[in-house]
Protein backbone atom coordinates (compact mmCIF):
# COMPACT_ATOMS: atom_id res chain seq x y z
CA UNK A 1 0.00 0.00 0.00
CA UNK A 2 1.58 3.29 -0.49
CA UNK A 3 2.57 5.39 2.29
CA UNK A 4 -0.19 8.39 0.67
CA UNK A 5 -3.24 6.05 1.17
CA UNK A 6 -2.17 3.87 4.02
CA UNK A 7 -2.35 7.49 6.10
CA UNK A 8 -5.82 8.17 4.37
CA UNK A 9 -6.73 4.60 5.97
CA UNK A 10 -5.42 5.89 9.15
CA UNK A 11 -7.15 8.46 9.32
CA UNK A 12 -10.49 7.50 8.18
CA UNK A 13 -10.77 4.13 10.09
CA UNK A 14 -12.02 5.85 13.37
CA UNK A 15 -14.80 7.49 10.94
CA UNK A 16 -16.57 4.52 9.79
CA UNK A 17 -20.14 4.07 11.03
CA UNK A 18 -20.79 1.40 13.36
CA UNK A 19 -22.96 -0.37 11.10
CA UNK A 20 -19.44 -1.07 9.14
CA UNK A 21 -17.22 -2.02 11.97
CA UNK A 22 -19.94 -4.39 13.13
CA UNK A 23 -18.48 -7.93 12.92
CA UNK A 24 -21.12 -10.24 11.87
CA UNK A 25 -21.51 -13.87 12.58
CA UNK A 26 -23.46 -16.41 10.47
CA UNK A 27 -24.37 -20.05 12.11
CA UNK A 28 -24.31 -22.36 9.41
CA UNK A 29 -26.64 -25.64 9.63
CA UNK A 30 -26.24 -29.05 7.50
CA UNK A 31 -22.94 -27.61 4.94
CA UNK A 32 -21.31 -29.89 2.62
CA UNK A 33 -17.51 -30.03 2.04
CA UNK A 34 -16.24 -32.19 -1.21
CA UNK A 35 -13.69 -34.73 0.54
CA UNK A 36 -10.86 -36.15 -1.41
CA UNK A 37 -10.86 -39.51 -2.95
CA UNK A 38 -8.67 -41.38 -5.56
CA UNK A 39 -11.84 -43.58 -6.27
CA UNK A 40 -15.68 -44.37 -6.24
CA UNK A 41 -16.95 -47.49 -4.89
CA UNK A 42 -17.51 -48.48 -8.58
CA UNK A 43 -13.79 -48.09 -8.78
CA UNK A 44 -14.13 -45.52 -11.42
CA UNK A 45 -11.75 -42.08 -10.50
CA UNK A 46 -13.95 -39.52 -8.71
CA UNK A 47 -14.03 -35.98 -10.66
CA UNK A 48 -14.59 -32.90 -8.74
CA UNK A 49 -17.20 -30.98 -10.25
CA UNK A 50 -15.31 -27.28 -8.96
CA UNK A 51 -12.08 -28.38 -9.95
CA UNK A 52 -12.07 -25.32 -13.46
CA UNK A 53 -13.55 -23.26 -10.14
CA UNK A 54 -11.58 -20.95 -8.17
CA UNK A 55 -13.11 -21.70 -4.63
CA UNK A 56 -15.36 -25.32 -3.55
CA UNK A 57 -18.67 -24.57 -2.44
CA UNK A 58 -18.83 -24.97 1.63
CA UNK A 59 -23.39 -25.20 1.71
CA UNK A 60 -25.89 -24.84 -0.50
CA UNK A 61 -27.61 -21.76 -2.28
CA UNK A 62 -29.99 -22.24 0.33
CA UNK A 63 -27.69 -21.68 3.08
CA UNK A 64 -26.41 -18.28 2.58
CA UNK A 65 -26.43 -15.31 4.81
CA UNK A 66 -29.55 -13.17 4.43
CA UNK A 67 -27.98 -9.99 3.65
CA UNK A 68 -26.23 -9.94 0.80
CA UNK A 69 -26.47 -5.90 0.60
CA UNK A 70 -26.18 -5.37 4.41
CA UNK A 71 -22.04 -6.27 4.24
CA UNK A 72 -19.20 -5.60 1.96
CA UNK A 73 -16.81 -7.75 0.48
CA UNK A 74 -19.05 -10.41 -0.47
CA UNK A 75 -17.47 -12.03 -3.75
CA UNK A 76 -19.53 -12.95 -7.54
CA UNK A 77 -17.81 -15.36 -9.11
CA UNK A 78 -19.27 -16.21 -12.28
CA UNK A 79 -19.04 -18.89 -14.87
CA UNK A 80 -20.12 -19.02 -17.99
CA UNK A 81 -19.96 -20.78 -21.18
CA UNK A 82 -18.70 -18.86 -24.36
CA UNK A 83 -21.84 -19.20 -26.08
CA UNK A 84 -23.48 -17.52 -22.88
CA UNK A 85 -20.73 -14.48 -23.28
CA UNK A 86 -21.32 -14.09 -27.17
CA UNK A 87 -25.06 -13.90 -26.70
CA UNK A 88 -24.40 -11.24 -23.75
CA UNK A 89 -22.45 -9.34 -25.94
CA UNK A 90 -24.41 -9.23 -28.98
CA UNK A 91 -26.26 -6.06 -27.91
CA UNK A 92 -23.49 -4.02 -26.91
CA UNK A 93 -20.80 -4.19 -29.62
CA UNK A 94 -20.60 -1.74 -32.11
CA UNK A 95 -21.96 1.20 -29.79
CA UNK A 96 -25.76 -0.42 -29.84
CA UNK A 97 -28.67 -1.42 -27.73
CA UNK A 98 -29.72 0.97 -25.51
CA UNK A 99 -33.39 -0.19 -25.86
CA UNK A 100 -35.10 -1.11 -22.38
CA UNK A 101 -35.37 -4.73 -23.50
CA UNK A 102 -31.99 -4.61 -23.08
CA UNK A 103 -31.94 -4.43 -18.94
CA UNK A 104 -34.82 -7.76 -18.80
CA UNK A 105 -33.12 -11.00 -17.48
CA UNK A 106 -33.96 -13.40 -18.58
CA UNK A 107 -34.92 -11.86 -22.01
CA UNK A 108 -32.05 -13.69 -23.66
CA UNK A 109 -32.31 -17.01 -22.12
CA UNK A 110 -28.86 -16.72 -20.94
CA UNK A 111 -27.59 -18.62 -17.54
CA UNK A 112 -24.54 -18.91 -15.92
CA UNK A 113 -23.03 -22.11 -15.58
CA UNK A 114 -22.26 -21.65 -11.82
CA UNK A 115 -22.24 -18.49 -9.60
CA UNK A 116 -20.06 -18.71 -6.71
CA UNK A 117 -21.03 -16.18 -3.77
CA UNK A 118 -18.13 -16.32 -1.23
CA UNK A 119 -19.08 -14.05 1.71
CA UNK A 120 -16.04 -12.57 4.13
CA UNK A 121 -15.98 -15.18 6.29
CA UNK A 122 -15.14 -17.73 3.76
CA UNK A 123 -18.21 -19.57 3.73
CA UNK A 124 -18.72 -20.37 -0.51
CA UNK A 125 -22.24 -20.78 -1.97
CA UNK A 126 -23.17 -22.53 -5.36
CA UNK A 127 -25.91 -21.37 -7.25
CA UNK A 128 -25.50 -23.69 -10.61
CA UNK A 129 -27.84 -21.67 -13.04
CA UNK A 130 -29.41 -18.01 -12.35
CA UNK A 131 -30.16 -15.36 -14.88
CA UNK A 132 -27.99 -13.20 -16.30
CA UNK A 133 -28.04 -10.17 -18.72
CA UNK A 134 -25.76 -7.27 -19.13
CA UNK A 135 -27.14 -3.70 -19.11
CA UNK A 136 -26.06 -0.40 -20.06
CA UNK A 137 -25.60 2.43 -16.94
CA UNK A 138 -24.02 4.35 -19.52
CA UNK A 139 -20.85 2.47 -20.50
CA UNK A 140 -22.77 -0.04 -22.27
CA UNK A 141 -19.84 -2.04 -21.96
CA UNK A 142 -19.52 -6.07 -23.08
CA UNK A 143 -17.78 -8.68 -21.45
CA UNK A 144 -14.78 -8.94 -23.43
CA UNK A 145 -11.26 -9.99 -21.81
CA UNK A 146 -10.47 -5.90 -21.75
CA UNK A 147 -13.59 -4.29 -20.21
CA UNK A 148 -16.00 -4.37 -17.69
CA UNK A 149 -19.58 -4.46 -17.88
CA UNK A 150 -22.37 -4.04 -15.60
CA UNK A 151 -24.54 -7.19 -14.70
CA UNK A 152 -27.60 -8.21 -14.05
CA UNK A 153 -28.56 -11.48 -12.32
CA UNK A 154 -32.12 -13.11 -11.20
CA UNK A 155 -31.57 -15.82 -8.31
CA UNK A 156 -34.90 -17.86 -9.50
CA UNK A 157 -34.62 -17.65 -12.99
CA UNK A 158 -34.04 -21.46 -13.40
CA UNK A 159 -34.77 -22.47 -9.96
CA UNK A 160 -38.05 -21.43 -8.15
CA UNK A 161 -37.80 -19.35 -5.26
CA UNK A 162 -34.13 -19.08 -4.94
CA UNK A 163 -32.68 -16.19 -3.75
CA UNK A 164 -29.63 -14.25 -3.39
CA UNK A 165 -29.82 -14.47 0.33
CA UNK A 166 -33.31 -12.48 0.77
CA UNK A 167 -33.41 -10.72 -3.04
CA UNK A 168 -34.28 -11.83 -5.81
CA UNK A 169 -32.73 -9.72 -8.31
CA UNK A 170 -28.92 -8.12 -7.68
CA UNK A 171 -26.97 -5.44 -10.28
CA UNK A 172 -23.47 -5.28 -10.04
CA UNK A 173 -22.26 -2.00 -11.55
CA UNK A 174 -19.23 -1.15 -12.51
CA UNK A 175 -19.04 2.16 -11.34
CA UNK A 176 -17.76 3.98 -14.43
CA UNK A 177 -19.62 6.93 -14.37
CA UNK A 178 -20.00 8.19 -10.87
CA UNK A 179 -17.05 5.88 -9.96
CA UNK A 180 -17.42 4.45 -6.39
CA UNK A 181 -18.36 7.29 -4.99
CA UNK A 182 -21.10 8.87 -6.40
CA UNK A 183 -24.02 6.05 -6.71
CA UNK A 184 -23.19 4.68 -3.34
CA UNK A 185 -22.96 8.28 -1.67
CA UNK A 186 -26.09 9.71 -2.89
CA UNK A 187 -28.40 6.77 -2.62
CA UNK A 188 -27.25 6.98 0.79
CA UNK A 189 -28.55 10.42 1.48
CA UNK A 190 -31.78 9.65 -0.13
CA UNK A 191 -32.59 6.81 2.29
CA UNK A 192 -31.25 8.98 5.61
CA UNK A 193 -34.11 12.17 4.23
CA UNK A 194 -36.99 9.49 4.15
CA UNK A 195 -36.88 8.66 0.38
CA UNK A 196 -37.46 4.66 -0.60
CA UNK A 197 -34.21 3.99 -2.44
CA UNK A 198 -31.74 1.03 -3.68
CA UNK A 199 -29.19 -0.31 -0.89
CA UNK A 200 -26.04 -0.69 -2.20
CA UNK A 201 -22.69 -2.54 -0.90
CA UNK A 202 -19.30 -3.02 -2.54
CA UNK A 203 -18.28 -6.47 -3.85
CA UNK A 204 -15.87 -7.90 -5.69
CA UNK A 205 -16.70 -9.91 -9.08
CA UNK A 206 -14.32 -12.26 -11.06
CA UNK A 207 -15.82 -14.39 -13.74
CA UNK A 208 -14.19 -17.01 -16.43
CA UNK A 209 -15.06 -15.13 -19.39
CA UNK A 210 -11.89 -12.98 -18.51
CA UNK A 211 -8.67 -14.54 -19.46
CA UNK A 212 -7.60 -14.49 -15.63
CA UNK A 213 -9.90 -16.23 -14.22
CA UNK A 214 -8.79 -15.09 -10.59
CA UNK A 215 -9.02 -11.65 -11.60
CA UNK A 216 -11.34 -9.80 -9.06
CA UNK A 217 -12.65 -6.49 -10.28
CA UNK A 218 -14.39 -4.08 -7.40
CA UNK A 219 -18.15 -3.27 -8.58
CA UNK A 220 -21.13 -1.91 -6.25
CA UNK A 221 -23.90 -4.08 -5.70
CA UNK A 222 -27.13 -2.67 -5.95
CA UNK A 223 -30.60 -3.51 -4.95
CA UNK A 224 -33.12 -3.51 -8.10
CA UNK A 225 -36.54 -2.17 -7.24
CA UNK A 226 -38.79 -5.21 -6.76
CA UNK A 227 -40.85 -7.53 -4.74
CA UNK A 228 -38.29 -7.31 -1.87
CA UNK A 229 -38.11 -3.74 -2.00
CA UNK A 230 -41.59 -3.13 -1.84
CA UNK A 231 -41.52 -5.15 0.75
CA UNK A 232 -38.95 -3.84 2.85
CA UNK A 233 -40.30 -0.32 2.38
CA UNK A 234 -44.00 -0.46 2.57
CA UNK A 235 -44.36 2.05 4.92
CA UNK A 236 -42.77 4.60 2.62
CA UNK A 237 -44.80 3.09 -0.30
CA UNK A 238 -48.25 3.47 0.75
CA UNK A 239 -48.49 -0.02 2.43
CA UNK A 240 -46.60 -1.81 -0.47
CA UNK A 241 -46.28 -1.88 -4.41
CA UNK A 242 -49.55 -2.41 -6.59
CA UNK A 243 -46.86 -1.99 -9.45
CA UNK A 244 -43.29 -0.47 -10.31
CA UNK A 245 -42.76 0.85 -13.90
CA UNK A 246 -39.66 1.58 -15.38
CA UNK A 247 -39.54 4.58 -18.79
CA UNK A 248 -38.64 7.60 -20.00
CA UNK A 249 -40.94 10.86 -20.99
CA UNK A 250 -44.26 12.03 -19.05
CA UNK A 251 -46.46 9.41 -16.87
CA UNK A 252 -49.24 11.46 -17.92
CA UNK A 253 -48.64 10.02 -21.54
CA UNK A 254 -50.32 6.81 -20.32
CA UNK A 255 -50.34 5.14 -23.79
CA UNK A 256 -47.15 5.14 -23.98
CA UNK A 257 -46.58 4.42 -20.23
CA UNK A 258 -49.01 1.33 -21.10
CA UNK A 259 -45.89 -0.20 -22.93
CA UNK A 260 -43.36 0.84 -20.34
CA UNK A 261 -40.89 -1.73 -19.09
CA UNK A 262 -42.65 -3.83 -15.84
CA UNK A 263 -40.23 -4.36 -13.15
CA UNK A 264 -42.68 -5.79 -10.40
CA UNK A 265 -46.75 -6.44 -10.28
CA UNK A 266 -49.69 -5.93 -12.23
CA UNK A 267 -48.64 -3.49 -15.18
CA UNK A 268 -51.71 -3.88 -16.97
CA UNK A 269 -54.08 -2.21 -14.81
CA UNK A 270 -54.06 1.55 -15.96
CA UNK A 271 -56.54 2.99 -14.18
CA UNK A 272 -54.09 4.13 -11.01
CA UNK A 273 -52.29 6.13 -14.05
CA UNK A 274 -55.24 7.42 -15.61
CA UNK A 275 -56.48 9.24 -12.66
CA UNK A 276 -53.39 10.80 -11.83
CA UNK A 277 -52.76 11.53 -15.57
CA UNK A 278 -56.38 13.28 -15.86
CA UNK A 279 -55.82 15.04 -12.69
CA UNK A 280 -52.21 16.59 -13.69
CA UNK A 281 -53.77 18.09 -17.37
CA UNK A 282 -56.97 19.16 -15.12
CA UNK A 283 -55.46 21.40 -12.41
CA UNK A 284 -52.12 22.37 -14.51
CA UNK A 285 -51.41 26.59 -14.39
CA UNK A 286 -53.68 26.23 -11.51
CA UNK A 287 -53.21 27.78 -7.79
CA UNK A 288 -54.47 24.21 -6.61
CA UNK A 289 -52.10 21.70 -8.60
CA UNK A 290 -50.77 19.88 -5.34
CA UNK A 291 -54.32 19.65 -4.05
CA UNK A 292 -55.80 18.46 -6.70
CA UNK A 293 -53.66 15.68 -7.65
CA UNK A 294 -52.54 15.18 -4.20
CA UNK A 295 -55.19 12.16 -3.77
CA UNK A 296 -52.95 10.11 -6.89
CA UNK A 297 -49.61 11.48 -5.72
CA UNK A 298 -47.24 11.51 -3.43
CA UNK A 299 -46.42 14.70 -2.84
CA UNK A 300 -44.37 15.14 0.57
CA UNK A 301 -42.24 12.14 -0.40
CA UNK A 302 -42.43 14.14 -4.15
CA UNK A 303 -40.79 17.53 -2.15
CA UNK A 304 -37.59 15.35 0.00
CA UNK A 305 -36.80 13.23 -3.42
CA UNK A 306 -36.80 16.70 -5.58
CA UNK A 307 -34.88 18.59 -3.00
CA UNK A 308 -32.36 15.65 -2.83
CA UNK A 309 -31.50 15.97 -6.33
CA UNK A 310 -31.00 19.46 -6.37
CA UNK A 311 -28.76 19.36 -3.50
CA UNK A 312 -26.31 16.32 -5.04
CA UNK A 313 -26.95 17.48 -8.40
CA UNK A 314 -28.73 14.47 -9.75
CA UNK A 315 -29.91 15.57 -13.30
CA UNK A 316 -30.04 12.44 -15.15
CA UNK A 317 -33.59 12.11 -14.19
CA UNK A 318 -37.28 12.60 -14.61
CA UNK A 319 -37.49 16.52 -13.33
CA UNK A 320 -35.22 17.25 -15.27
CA UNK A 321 -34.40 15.10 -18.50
CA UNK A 322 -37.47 13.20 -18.32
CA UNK A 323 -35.10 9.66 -18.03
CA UNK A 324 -34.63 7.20 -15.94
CA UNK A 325 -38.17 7.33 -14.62
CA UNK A 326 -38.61 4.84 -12.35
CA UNK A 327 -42.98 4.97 -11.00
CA UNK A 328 -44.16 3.07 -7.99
CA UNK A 329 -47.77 2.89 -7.78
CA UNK A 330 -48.65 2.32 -3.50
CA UNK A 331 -51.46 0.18 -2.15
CA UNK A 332 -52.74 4.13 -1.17
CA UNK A 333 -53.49 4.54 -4.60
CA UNK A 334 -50.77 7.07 -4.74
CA UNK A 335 -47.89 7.40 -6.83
CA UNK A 336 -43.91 7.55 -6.56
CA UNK A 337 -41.25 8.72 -8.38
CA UNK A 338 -37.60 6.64 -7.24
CA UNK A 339 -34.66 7.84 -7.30
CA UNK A 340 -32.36 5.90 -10.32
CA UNK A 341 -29.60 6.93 -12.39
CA UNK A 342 -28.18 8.42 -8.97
CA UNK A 343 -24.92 7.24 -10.57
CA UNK A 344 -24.71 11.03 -12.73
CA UNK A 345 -23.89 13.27 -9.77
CA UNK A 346 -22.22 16.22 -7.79
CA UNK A 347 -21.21 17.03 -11.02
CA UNK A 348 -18.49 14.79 -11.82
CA UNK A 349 -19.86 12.79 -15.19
CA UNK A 350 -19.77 13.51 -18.58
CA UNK A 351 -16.63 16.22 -17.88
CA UNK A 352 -19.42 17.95 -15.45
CA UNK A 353 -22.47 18.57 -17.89
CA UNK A 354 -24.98 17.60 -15.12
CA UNK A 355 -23.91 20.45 -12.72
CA UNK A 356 -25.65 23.44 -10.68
CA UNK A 357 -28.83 21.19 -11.57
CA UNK A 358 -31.80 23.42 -10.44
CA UNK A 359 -34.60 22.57 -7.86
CA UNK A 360 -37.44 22.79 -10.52
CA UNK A 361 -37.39 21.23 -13.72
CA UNK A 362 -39.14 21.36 -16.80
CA UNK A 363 -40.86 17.81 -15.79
CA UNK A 364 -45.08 18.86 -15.13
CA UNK A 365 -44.96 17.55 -11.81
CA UNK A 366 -42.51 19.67 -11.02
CA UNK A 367 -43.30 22.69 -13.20
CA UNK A 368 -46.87 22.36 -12.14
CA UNK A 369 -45.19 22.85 -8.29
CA UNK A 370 -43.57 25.52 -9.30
CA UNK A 371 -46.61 27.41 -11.03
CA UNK A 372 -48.89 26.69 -7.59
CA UNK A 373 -47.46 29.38 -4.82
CA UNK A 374 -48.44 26.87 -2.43
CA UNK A 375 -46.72 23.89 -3.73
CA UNK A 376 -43.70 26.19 -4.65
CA UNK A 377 -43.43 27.57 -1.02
CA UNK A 378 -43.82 24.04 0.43
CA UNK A 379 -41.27 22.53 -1.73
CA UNK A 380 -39.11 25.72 -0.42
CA UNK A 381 -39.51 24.85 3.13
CA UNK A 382 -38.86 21.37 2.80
CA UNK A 383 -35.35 21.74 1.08
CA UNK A 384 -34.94 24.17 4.39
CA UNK A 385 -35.86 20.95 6.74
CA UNK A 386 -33.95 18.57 4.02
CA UNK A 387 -30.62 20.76 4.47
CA UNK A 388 -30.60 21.24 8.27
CA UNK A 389 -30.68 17.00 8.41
CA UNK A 390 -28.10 17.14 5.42
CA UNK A 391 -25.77 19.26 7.43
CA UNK A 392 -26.47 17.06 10.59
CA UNK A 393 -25.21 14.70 8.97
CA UNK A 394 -21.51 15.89 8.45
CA UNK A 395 -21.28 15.14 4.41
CA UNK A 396 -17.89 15.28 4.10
CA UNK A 397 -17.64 11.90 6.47
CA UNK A 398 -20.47 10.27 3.99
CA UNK A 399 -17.34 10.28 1.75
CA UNK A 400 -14.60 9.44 4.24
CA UNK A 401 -16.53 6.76 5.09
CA UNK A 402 -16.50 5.01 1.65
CA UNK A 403 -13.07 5.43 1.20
CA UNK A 404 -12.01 3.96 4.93
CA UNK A 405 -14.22 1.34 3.66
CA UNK A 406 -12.82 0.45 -0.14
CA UNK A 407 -9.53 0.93 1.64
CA UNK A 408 -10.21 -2.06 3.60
CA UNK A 409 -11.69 -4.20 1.60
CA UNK A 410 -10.41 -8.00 1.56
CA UNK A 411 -10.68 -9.93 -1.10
CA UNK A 412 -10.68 -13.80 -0.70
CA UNK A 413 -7.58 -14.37 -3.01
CA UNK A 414 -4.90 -12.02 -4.73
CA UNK A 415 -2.84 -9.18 -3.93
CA UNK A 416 -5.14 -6.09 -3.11
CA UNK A 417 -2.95 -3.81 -0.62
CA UNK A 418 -5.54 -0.67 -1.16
CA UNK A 419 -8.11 -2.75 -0.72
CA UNK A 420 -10.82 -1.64 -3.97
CA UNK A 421 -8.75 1.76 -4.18
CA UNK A 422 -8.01 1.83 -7.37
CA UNK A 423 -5.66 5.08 -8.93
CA UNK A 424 -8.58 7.17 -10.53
CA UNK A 425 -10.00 6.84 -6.70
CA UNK A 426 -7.53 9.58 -6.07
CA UNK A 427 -9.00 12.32 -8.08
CA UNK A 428 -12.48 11.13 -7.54
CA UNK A 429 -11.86 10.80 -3.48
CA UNK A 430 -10.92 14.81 -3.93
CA UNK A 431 -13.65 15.71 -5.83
CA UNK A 432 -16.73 14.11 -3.63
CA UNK A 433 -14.79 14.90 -0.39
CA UNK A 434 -14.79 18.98 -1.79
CA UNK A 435 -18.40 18.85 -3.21
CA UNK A 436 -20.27 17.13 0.18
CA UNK A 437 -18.10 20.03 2.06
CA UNK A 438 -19.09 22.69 0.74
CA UNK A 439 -22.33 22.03 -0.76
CA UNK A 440 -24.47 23.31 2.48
CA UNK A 441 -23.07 26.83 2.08
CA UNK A 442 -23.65 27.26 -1.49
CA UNK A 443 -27.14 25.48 -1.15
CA UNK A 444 -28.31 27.62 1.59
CA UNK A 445 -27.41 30.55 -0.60
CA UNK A 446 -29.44 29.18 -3.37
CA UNK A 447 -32.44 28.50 -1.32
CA UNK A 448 -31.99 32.19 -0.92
CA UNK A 449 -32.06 33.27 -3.89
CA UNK A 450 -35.28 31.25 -4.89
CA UNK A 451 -37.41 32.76 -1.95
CA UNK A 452 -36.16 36.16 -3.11
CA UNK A 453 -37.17 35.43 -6.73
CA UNK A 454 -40.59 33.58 -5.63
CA UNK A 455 -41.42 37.10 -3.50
């Protein structure tokens, strides 16, 4: 490790949450260990099914820790065949397939051969077949021996009810845009302000379709927004999910919202939709927008989310560029917009073209806010209460946090004295530490300026 980060480590161990440090201990009922033997009892030699594998399972799919998202340093190790890969691949070569059938798994009937899951204690989980897909987060990347994608993978896709500890459905990103920083940090903040969003952790994921097949590459795992996540967050979801849609443009379009890509429940029932849609065009320009959509919408969980992406800079998204809309339809009848794409943020993607993104955005739920003096002052006093917890929350140790953490990140085989640090870290480190410093002072003097310019 050099001597630069091995002070950072230093001096950001004593930072890390408790939830971090916390040493967790699994008991592990009926595992199985392969023994060694030079022969069956037919007297034919015995083959060991994980020999091509880097690690032999110790128990059973069935048998693995809950929380796969509630830890670091839990390891994907994924085999595949190279029929598997070229299928995976097809997609994304020559700069195409962006199209949301792109991110279904499952869509391509592709399977890995085995999936390893090796937690940090050791203990080494076979999973045989589960679905797998690679999807886009921007790089659009293949799996070639040269670059890294991002994954997708469904537990019970060949085997009913399996699950990756309690989810069904994991991504494993690879970080490239926001780096490890940015999705992990801001996702983060939007669960501490009240807002129902992804879990993330950091893993490490090696795979035989790269020539080194002990290579481990550090990726952030990432909790995709279904069953379990409804689940988990029903009291922030009205009670549960009647349905989660994933598109891009205005909900209020419902024909082509009718088409939009189902991630969880019944998609077909538009009524939910309707309402809302009929009560957005009805009270639009009006002084009583908020009120009267208010009984189809969420519309304090609405104000936190919205004042969250102003305050990170989160611009890849539906105020604002009408994509990445993710829509949550509650068991209240009302409905939620979740945060996604949270990768794009604080300004540090795309050579900073999502920066000084603005609390209001040209999206109607928003502008229609923003036309209502009401909703507009509400909205106002919320960021107020959103930036007081914010600042309570010392954001520059958000940051110092991940890094204490990537720095100590063990892997379960190869040289990795920085832990998941890897060089770009460096500049990236700087950059998040400097933005979640300073951004209370410059937001405050925003909010400012917007209650000057609403008087």
């Amino acid at each position: 490790m050099s001597p630069a980060r091995q002070s950072l480590l230093l001096a950001l161990i004593p930072l890390m949450s408790t939830a971090c440090a916390d040493t967790i201990v699994y008991e592990i009922n009926n595992t199985y260990v392969l023994t060694e033997a030079d022969e069956s009892d037919t007297g034919e030699p015995v083959v060991d099914p994980y020999a091509d594998l880097p690690a032999t399972p110790t128990m059973s799919a069935n048998q693995l820790p809950a929380d796969v998202l509630g830890q670091d340093d839990n390891t994907w190790w994924l085999n595949v065949s190279e029929s598997v890969v070229s299928t995976l691949n097809e997609p994304w070569t020559g700069g195409g397939g962006y199209g949301y059938g792109q991110y279904e798994v499952g869509g391509s009937g592709s399977g890995t051969e085995n999936l390893l899951i090796i937690t940090p204690a050791g203990q080494v989980a076979d999973y045989g077949a589960v679905g797998i897909n690679l999807i886009g987060q921007t790089s659009g990347a293949p799996w070639t021996t040269s670059t890294i994608p991002n994954f997708r993978l469904d537990a019970d896709e060949y085997v009913d009810g399996q699950r990756f500890g309690e989810v069904e459905h994991i991504r494993l990103n690879n970080a490239g845009v926001g780096t490890m920083f940015g999705e992990a940090s801001s996702l983060a903040v939007f669960r501490a302000m009240g807002v129902p969003a992804a879990r993330t952790a950091y893993a490490w994921v090696g795979g035989s379709a790269w020539e080194d097949d002990e290579l481990l590459v550090p990726m952030l795992a990432r909790e995709v927004y279904k069953r379990e996540f409804c689940e988990d967050n029903a009291d922030l979801l009205g009670g549960g999910c009647k349905n989660i849609r994933e598109s891009t443009g205005e909900f209020t379009n419902v024909a082509s919202w009718a088409v939009a890509e189902c991630d969880y429940g019944d998609c077909e029932d538009l009524s939910g939709l309707t309402l809302l849609s009929n009560a957005v065009k009805e009270n639009m320009r009006t002084q009583t927008f908020d009120e009267g959509t208010e009984p189809f919408f969420d519309w304090p969980m609405f104000h936190r989310s919205a004042c969250v992406h102003w305050l990170l800079w989160v611009g890849d998204d539906y105020i604002h560029n009408l994509n990445n809309v993710v829509l949550a339809e509650g068991e209240d009848g009302r409905f939620r917009v979740l945060p996604y794409s949270t990768d794009v943020t604080a300004g540090y993607a795309f050579s900073g073209t999502y920066i000084n993104t603005p609390l209001f955005g040209g999206a109607m739920m928003s502008k229609g806010c923003q036309l209502d003096e009401g909703c507009r002052e509400t909205q106002l006093d919320t960021c107020e209460q959103v930036l007081d917890e914010f600042e309570a929350m010392d954001p520059a140790s958000i940051i110092d946090d991940l890094a204490a953490r990537m720095l100590a990140a063990q892997a379960p085989w190869g040289e990795h004295p920085d832990g998941m640090w890897r060089e770009p870290d460096d500049e990236a480190y700087e950059h998040f530490r400097a933005f979640y410093e300073g951004r209370v002072e410059t937001a405050r003097a925003e909010l400012e300026l917007m209650r000057g310019v609403a008087k």
